[in-house]
C-alpha atoms as a PDB file:
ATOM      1  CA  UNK A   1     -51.387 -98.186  79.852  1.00  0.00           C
ATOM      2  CA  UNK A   2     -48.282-100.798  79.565  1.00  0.00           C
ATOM      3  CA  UNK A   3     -47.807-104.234  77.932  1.00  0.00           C
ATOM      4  CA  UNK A   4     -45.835-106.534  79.718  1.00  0.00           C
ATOM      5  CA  UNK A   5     -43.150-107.331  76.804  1.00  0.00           C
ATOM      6  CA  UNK A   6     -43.045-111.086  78.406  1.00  0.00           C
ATOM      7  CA  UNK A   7     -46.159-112.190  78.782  1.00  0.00           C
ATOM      8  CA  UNK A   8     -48.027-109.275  76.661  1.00  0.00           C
ATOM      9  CA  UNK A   9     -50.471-108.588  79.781  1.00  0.00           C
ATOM     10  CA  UNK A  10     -51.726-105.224  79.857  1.00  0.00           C
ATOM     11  CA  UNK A  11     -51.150-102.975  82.882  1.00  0.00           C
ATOM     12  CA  UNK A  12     -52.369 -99.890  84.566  1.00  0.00           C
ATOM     13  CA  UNK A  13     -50.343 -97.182  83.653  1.00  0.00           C
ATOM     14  CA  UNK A  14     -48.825 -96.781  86.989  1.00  0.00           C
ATOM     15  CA  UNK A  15     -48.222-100.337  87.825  1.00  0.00           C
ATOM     16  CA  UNK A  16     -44.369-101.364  88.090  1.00  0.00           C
ATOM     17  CA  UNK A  17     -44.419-104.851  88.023  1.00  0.00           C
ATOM     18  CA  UNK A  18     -46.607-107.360  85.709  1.00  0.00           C
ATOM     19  CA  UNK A  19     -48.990-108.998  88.197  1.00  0.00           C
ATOM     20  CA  UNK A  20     -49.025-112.136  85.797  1.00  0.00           C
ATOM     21  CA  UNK A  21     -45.314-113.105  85.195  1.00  0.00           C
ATOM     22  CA  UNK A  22     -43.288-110.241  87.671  1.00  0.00           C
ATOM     23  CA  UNK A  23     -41.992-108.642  85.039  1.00  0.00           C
ATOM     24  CA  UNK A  24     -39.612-105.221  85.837  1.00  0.00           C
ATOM     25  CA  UNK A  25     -42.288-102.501  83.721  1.00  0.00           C
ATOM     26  CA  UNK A  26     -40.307 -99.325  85.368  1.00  0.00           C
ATOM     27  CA  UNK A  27     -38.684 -99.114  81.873  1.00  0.00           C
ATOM     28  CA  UNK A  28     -41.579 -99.889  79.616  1.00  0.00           C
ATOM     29  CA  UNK A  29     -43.446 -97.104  77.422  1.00  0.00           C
ATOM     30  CA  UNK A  30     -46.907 -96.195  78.571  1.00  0.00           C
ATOM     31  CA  UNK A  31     -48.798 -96.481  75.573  1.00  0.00           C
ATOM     32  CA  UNK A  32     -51.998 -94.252  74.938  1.00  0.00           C
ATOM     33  CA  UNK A  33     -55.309 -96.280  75.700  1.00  0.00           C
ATOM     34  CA  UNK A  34     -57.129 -97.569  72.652  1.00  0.00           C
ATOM     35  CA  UNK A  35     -60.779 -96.249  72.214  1.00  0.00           C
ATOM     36  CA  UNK A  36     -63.800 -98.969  72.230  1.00  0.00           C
ATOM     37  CA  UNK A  37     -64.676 -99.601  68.715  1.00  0.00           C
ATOM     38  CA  UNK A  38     -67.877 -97.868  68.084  1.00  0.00           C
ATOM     39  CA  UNK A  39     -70.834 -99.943  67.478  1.00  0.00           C
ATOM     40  CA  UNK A  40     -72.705-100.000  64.260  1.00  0.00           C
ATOM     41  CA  UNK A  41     -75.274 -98.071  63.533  1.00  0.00           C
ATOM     42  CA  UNK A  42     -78.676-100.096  62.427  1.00  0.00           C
ATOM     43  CA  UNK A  43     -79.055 -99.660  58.831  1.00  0.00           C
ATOM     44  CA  UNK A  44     -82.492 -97.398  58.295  1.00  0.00           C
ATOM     45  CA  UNK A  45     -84.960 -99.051  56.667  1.00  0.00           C
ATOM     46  CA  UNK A  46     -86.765 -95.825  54.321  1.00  0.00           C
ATOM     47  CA  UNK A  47     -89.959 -95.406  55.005  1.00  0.00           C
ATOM     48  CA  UNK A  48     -91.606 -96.006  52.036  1.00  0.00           C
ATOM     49  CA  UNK A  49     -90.159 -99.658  52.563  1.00  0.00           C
ATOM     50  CA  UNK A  50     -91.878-100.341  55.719  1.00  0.00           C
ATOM     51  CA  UNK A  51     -94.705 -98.795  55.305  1.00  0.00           C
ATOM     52  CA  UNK A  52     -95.283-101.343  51.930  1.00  0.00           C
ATOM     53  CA  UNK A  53     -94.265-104.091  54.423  1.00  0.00           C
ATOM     54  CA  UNK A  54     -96.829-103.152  56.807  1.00  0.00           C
ATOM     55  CA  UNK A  55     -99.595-103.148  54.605  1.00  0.00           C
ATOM     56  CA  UNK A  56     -98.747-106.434  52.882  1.00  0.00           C
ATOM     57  CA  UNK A  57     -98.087-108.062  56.360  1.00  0.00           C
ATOM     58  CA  UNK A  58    -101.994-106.473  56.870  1.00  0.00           C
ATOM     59  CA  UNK A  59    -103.541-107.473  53.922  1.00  0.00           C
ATOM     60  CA  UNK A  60    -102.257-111.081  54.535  1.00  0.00           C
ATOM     61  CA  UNK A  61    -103.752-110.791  57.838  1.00  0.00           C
ATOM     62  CA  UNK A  62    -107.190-109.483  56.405  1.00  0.00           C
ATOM     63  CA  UNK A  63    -106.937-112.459  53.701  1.00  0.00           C
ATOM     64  CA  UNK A  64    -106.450-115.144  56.071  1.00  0.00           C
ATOM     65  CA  UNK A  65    -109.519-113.511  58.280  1.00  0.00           C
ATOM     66  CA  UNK A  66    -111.828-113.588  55.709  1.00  0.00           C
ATOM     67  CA  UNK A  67    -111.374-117.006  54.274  1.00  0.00           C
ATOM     68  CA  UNK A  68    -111.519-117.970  57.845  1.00  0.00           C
ATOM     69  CA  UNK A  69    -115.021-116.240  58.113  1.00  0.00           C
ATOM     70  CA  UNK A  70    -115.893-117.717  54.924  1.00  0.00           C
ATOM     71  CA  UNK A  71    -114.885-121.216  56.087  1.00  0.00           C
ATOM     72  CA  UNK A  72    -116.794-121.035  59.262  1.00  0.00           C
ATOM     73  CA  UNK A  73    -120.181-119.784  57.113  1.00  0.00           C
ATOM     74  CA  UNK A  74    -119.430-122.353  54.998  1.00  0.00           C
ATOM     75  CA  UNK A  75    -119.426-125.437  57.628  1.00  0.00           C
ATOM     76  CA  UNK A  76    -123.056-123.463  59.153  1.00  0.00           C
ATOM     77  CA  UNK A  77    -124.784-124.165  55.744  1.00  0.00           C
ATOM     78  CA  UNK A  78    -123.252-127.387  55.678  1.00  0.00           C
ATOM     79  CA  UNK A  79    -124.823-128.689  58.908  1.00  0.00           C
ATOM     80  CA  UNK A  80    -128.202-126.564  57.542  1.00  0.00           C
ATOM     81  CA  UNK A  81    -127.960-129.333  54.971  1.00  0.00           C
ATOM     82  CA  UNK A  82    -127.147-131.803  56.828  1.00  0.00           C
ATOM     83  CA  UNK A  83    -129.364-131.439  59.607  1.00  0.00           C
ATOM     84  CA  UNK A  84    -131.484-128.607  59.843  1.00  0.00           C
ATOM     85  CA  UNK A  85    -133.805-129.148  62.608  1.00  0.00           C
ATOM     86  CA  UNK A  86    -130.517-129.529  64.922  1.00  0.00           C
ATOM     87  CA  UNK A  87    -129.411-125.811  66.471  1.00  0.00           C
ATOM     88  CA  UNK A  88    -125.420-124.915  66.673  1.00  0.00           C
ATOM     89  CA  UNK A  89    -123.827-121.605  67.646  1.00  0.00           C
ATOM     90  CA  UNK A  90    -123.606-119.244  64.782  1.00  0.00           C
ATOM     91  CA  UNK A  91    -122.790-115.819  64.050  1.00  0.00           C
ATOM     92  CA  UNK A  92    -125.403-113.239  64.103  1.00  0.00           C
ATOM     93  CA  UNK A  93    -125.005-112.149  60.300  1.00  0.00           C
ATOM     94  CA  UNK A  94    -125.019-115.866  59.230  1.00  0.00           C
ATOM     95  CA  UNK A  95    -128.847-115.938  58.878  1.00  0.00           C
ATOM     96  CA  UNK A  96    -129.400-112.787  57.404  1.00  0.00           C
ATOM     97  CA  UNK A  97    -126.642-113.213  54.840  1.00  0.00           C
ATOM     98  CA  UNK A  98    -128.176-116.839  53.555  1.00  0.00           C
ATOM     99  CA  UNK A  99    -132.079-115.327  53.251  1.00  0.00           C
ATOM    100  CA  UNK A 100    -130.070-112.341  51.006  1.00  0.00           C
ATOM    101  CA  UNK A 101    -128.655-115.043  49.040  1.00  0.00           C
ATOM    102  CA  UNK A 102    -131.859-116.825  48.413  1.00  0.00           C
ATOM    103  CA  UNK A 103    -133.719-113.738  47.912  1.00  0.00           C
ATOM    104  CA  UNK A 104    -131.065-112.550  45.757  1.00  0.00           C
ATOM    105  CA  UNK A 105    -131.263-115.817  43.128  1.00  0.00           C
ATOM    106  CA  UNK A 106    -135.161-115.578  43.688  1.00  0.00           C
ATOM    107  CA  UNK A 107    -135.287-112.252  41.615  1.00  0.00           C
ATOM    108  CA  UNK A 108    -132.719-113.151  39.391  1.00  0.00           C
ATOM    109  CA  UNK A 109    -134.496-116.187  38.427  1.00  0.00           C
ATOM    110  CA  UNK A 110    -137.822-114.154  37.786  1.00  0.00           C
ATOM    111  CA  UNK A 111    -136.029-111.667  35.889  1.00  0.00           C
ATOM    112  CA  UNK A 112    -134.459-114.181  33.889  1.00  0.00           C
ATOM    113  CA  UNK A 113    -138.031-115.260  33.223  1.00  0.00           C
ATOM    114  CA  UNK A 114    -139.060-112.237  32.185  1.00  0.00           C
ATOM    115  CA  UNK A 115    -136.238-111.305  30.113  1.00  0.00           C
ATOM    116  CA  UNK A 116    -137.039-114.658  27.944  1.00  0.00           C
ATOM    117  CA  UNK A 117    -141.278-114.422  28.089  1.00  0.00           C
ATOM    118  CA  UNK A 118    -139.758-110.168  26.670  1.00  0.00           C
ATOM    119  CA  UNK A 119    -137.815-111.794  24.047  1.00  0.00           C
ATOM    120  CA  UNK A 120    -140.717-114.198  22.717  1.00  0.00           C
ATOM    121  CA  UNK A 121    -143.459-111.660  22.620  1.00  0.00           C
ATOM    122  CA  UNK A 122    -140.958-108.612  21.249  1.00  0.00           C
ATOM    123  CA  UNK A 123    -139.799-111.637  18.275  1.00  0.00           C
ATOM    124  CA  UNK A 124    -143.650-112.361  17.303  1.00  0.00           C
ATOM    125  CA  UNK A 125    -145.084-109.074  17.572  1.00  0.00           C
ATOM    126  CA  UNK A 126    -142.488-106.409  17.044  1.00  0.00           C
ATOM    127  CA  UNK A 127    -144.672-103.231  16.046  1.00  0.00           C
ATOM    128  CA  UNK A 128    -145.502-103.793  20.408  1.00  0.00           C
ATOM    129  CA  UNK A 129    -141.460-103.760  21.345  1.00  0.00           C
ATOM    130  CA  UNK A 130    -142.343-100.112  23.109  1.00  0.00           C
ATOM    131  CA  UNK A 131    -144.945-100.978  25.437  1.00  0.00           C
ATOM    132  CA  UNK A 132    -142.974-105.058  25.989  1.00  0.00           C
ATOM    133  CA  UNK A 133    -139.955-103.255  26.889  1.00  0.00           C
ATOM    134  CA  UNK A 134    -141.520-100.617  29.765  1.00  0.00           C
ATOM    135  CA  UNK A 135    -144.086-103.533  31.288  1.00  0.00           C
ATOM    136  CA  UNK A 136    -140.892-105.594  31.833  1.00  0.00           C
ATOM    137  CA  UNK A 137    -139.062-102.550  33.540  1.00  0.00           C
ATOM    138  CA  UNK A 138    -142.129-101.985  35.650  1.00  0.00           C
ATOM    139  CA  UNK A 139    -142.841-106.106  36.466  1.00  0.00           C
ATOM    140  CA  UNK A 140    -138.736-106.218  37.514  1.00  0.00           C
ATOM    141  CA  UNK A 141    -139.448-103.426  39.647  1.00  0.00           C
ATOM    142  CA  UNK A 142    -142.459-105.070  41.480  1.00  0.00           C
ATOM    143  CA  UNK A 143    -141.133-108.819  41.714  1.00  0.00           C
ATOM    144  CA  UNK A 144    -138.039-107.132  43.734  1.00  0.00           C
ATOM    145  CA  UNK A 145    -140.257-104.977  46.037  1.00  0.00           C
ATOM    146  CA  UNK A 146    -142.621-107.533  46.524  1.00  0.00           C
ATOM    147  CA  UNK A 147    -140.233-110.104  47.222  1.00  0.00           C
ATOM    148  CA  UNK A 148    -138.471-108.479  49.506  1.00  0.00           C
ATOM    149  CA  UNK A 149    -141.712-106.615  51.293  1.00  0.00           C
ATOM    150  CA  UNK A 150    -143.567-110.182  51.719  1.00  0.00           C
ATOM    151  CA  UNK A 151    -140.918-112.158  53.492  1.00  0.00           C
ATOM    152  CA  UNK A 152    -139.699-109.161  55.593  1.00  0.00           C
ATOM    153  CA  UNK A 153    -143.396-108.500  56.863  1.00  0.00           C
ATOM    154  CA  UNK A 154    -144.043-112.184  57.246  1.00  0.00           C
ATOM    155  CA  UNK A 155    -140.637-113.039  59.272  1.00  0.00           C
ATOM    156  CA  UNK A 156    -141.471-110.092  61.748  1.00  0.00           C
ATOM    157  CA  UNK A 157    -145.010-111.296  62.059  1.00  0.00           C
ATOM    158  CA  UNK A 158    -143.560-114.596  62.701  1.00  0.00           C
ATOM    159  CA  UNK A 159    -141.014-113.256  65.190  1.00  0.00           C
ATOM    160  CA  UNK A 160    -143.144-110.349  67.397  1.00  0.00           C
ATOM    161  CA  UNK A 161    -145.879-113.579  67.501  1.00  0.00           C
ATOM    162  CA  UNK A 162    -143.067-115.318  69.426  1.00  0.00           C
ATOM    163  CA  UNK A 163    -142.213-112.795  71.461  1.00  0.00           C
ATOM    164  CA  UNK A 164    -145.514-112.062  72.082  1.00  0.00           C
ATOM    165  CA  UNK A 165    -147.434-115.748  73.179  1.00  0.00           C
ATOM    166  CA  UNK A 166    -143.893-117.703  74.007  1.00  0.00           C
ATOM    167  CA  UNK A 167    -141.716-115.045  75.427  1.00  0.00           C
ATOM    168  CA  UNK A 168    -138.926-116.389  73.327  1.00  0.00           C
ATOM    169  CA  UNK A 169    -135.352-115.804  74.155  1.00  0.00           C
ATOM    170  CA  UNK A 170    -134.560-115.222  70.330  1.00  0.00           C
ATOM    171  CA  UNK A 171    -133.580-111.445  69.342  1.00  0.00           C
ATOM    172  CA  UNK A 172    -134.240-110.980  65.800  1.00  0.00           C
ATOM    173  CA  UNK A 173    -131.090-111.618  64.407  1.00  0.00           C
ATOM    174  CA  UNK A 174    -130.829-115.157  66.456  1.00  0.00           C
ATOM    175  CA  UNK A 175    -134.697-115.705  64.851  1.00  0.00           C
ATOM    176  CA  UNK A 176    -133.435-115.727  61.438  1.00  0.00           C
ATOM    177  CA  UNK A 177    -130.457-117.551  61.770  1.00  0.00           C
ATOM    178  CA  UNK A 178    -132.991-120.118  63.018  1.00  0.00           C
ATOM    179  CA  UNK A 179    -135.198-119.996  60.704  1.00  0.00           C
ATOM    180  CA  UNK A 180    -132.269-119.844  57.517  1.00  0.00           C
ATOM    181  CA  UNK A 181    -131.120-122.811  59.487  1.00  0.00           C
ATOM    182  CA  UNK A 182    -134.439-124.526  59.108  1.00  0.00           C
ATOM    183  CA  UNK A 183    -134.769-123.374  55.464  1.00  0.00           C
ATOM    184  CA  UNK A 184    -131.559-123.300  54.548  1.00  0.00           C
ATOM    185  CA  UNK A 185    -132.537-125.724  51.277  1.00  0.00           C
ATOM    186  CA  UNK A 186    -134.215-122.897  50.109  1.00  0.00           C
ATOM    187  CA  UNK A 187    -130.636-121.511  48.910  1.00  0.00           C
ATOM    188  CA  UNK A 188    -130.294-124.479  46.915  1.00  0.00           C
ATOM    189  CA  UNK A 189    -133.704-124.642  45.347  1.00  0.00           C
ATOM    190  CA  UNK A 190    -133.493-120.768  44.417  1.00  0.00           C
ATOM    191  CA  UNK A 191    -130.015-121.593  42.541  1.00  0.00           C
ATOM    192  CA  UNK A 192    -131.622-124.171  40.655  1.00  0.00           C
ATOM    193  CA  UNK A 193    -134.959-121.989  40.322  1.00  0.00           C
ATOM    194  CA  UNK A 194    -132.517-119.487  38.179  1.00  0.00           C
ATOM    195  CA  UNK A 195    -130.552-122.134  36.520  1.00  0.00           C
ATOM    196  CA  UNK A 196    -134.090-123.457  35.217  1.00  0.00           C
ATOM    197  CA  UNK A 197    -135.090-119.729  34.354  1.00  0.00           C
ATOM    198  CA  UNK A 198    -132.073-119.422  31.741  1.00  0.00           C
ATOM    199  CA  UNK A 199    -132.873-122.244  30.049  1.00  0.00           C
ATOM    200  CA  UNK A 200    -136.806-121.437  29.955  1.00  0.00           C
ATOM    201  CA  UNK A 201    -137.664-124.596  31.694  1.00  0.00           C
ATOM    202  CA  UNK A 202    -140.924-123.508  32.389  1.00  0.00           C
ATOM    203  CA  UNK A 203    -142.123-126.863  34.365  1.00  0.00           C
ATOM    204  CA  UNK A 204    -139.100-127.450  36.035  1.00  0.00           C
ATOM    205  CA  UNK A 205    -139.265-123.955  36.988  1.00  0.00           C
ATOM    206  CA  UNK A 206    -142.746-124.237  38.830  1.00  0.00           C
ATOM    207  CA  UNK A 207    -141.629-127.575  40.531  1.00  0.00           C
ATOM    208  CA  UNK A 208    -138.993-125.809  41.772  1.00  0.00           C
ATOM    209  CA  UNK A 209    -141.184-123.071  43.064  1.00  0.00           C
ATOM    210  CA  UNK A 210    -143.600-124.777  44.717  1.00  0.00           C
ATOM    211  CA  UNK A 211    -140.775-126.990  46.930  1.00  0.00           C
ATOM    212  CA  UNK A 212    -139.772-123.683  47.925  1.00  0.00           C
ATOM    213  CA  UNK A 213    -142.687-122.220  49.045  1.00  0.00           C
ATOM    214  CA  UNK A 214    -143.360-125.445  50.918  1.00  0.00           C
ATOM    215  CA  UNK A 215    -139.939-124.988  52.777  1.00  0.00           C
ATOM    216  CA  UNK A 216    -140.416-121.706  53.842  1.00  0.00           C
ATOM    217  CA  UNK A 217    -143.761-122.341  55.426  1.00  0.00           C
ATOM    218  CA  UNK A 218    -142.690-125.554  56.875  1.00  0.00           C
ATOM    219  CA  UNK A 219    -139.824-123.347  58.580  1.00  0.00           C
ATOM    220  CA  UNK A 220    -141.672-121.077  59.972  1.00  0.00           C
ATOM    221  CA  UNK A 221    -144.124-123.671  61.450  1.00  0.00           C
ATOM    222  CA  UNK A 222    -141.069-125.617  63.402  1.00  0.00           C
ATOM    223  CA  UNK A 223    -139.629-122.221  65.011  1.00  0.00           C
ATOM    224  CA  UNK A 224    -143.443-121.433  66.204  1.00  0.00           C
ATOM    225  CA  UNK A 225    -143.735-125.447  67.318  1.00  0.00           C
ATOM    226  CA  UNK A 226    -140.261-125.347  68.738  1.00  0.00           C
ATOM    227  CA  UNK A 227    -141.612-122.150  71.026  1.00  0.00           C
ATOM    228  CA  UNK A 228    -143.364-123.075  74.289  1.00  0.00           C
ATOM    229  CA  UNK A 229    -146.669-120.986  73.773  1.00  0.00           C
ATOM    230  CA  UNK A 230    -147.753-119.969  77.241  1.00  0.00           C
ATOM    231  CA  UNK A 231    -151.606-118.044  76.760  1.00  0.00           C
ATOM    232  CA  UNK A 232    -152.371-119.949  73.843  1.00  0.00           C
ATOM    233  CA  UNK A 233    -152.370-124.418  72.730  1.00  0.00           C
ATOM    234  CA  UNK A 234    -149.580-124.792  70.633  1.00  0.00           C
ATOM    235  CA  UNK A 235    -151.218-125.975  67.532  1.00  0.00           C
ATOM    236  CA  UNK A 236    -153.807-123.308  67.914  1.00  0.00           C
ATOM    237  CA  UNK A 237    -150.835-120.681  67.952  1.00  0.00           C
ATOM    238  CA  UNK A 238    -149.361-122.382  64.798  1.00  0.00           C
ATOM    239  CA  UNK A 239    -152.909-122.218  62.672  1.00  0.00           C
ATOM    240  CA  UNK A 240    -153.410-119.008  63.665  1.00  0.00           C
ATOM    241  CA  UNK A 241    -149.781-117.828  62.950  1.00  0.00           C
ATOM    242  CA  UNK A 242    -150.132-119.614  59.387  1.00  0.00           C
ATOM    243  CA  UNK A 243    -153.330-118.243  58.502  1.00  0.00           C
ATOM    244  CA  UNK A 244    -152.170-114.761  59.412  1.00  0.00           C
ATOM    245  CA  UNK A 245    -148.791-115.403  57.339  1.00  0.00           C
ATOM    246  CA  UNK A 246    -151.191-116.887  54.284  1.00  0.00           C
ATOM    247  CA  UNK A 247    -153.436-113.502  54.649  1.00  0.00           C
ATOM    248  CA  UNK A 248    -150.144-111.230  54.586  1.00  0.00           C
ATOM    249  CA  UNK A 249    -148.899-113.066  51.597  1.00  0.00           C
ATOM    250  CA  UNK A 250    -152.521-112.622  49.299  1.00  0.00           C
ATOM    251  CA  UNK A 251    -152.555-109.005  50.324  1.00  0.00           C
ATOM    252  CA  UNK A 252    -148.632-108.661  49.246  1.00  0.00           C
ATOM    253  CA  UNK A 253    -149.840-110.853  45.961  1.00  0.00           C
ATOM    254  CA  UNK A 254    -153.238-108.949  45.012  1.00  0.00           C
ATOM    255  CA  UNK A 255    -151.277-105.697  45.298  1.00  0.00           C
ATOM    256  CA  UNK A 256    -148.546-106.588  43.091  1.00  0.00           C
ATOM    257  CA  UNK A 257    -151.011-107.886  40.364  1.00  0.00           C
ATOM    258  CA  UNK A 258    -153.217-104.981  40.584  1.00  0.00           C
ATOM    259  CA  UNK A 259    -150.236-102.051  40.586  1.00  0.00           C
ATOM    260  CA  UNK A 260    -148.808-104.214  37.234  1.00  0.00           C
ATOM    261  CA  UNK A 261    -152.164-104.141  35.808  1.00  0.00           C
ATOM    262  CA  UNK A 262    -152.393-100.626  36.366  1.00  0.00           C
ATOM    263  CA  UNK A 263    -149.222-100.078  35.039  1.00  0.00           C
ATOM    264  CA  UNK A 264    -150.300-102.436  31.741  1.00  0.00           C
ATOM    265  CA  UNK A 265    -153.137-100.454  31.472  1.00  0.00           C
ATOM    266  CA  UNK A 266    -151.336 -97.143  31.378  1.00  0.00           C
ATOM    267  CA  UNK A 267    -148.970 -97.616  29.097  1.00  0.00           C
ATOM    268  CA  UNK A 268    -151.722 -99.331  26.605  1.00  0.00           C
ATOM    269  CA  UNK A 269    -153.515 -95.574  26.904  1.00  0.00           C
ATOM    270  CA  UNK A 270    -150.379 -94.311  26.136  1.00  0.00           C
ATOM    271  CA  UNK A 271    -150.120 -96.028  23.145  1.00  0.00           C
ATOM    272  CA  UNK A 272    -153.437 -96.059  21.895  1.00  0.00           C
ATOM    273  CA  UNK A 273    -153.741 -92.467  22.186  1.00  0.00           C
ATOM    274  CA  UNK A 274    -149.917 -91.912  20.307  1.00  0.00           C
ATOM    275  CA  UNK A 275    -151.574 -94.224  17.357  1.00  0.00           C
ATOM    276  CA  UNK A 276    -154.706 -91.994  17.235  1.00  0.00           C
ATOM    277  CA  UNK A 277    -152.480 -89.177  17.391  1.00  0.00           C
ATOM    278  CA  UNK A 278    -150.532 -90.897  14.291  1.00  0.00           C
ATOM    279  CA  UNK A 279    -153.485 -90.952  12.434  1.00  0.00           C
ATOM    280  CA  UNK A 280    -155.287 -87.581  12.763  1.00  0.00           C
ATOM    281  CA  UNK A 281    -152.424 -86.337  10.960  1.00  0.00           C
END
């Protein structure tokens, strides 16, 4: 190509005259055409690099998720404080999650109990530590099952009763987050029902108890009262509902107490016949 040496234009090679100024370019050089300046290449980021980025930028993502979660759960057992007779939206697990909670510091606090009634007895009659130390074992065993067992059996007696004379709408999950809703000051009584328990506050302890119990049963009442019974009075289906759920709870008692004293009386053979065994030697 050729630069116009007046006006420094640049011209097709085979142009004569500048088309800017008129400039004579018969005499001027052609000079070789000047490449493009390649563009830059994007600097690689390695792999080991972005793939760290990644999972931080991730496990911000799954941090801000759960506290959200956690937040909203949160604001649910709030308004359960606040007002629990007054239904909101929830999440199906929300329920579920708060009885495992309350169940949760239920056998804690009974273990704790046990743990310090263990202590007491091993401290004034040591030469029985042996036989203290296995009936505890076997009495944490049974307060867990039958914990668990007797509010599992009573809920879906509760629930299938529903189903069954008021063709409720509820599935089982939307049941208990219901009926957690309606007893959701259980989770606060069974904190302070262990708190009592490590400080062997024995009367506290059964005060404590006994409000629970009452708010459980006064839960389950609402949900069945809150039901439209349609082949039975409403306050008939109630009593009957509540005696049932009284039976289930005295059968789920009387078996605990006798399989404990069976297990109390076993280990007592055990270690009457190891002392008679002592002794014929």
């Amino acid at each position: 190509m050729k630069e116009c040496p007046n006006c420094h234009a640049e011209m097709g090679a085979d142009v004569n005259f500048c088309t800017n100024c008129g400039t004579d370019l018969r005499q001027v050089a052609v000079s070789e055409e000047k490449p493009a300046p390649a563009a830059p290449e994007p600097k690689a980021v390695p792999v080991q690099e972005a793939e760290v980025k990644a999972e931080g930028q991730a496990d911000s993502r799954a941090s801000g998720q759960a506290e959200n979660v956690l937040s909203t759960y949160w604001q649910w057992l709030l308004h359960a404080w606040k007002k629990p007779a007054e239904a909101v939206a929830a999440e199906k697990w929300y329920g579920l999650t708060t009885l495992i909670l309350e169940d949760l510091f239920f056998i804690l606090a009974e273990l704790a109990g046990m743990n310090n009634l263990a202590s007491s007895l091993e401290i004034s009659y040591p030469s029985f530590s042996s036989i203290i130390t296995e009936l505890k074992s076997s009495f944490s065993l049974y307060v867990m099952i039958s914990v668990v067992l007797g509010q599992v059996v009573v809920l879906a007696i509760n629930y299938f009763a529903m189903k069954r004379f008021a063709k409720s709408e509820f599935d089982f999950l939307g049941y208990l987050n219901r009926y957690a809703h309606l007893s959701a000051y259980s989770l606060i009584l069974n904190v302070l029902f262990w708190l009592f328990a490590l400080t062997g506050s024995l009367g506290l302890q059964g005060i404590v108890f006994n409000m629970t119990a009452v708010v459980g049963f006064l839960a389950l009442i609402y949900v069945l009262l809150e039901e439209k019974a349609e082949k039975i009075d409403q306050m008939q289906f109630a009593l009957v509902i509540s005696i049932i759920v009284l039976i289930v709870v005295m059968i789920v008692v009387n078996m605990f107490f006798k399989e404990f004293a069976s297990e109390i009386a076993s280990v007592t053979n055990q270690l009457v016949n190891s002392l008679l065994g002592s002794h014929s030697y």
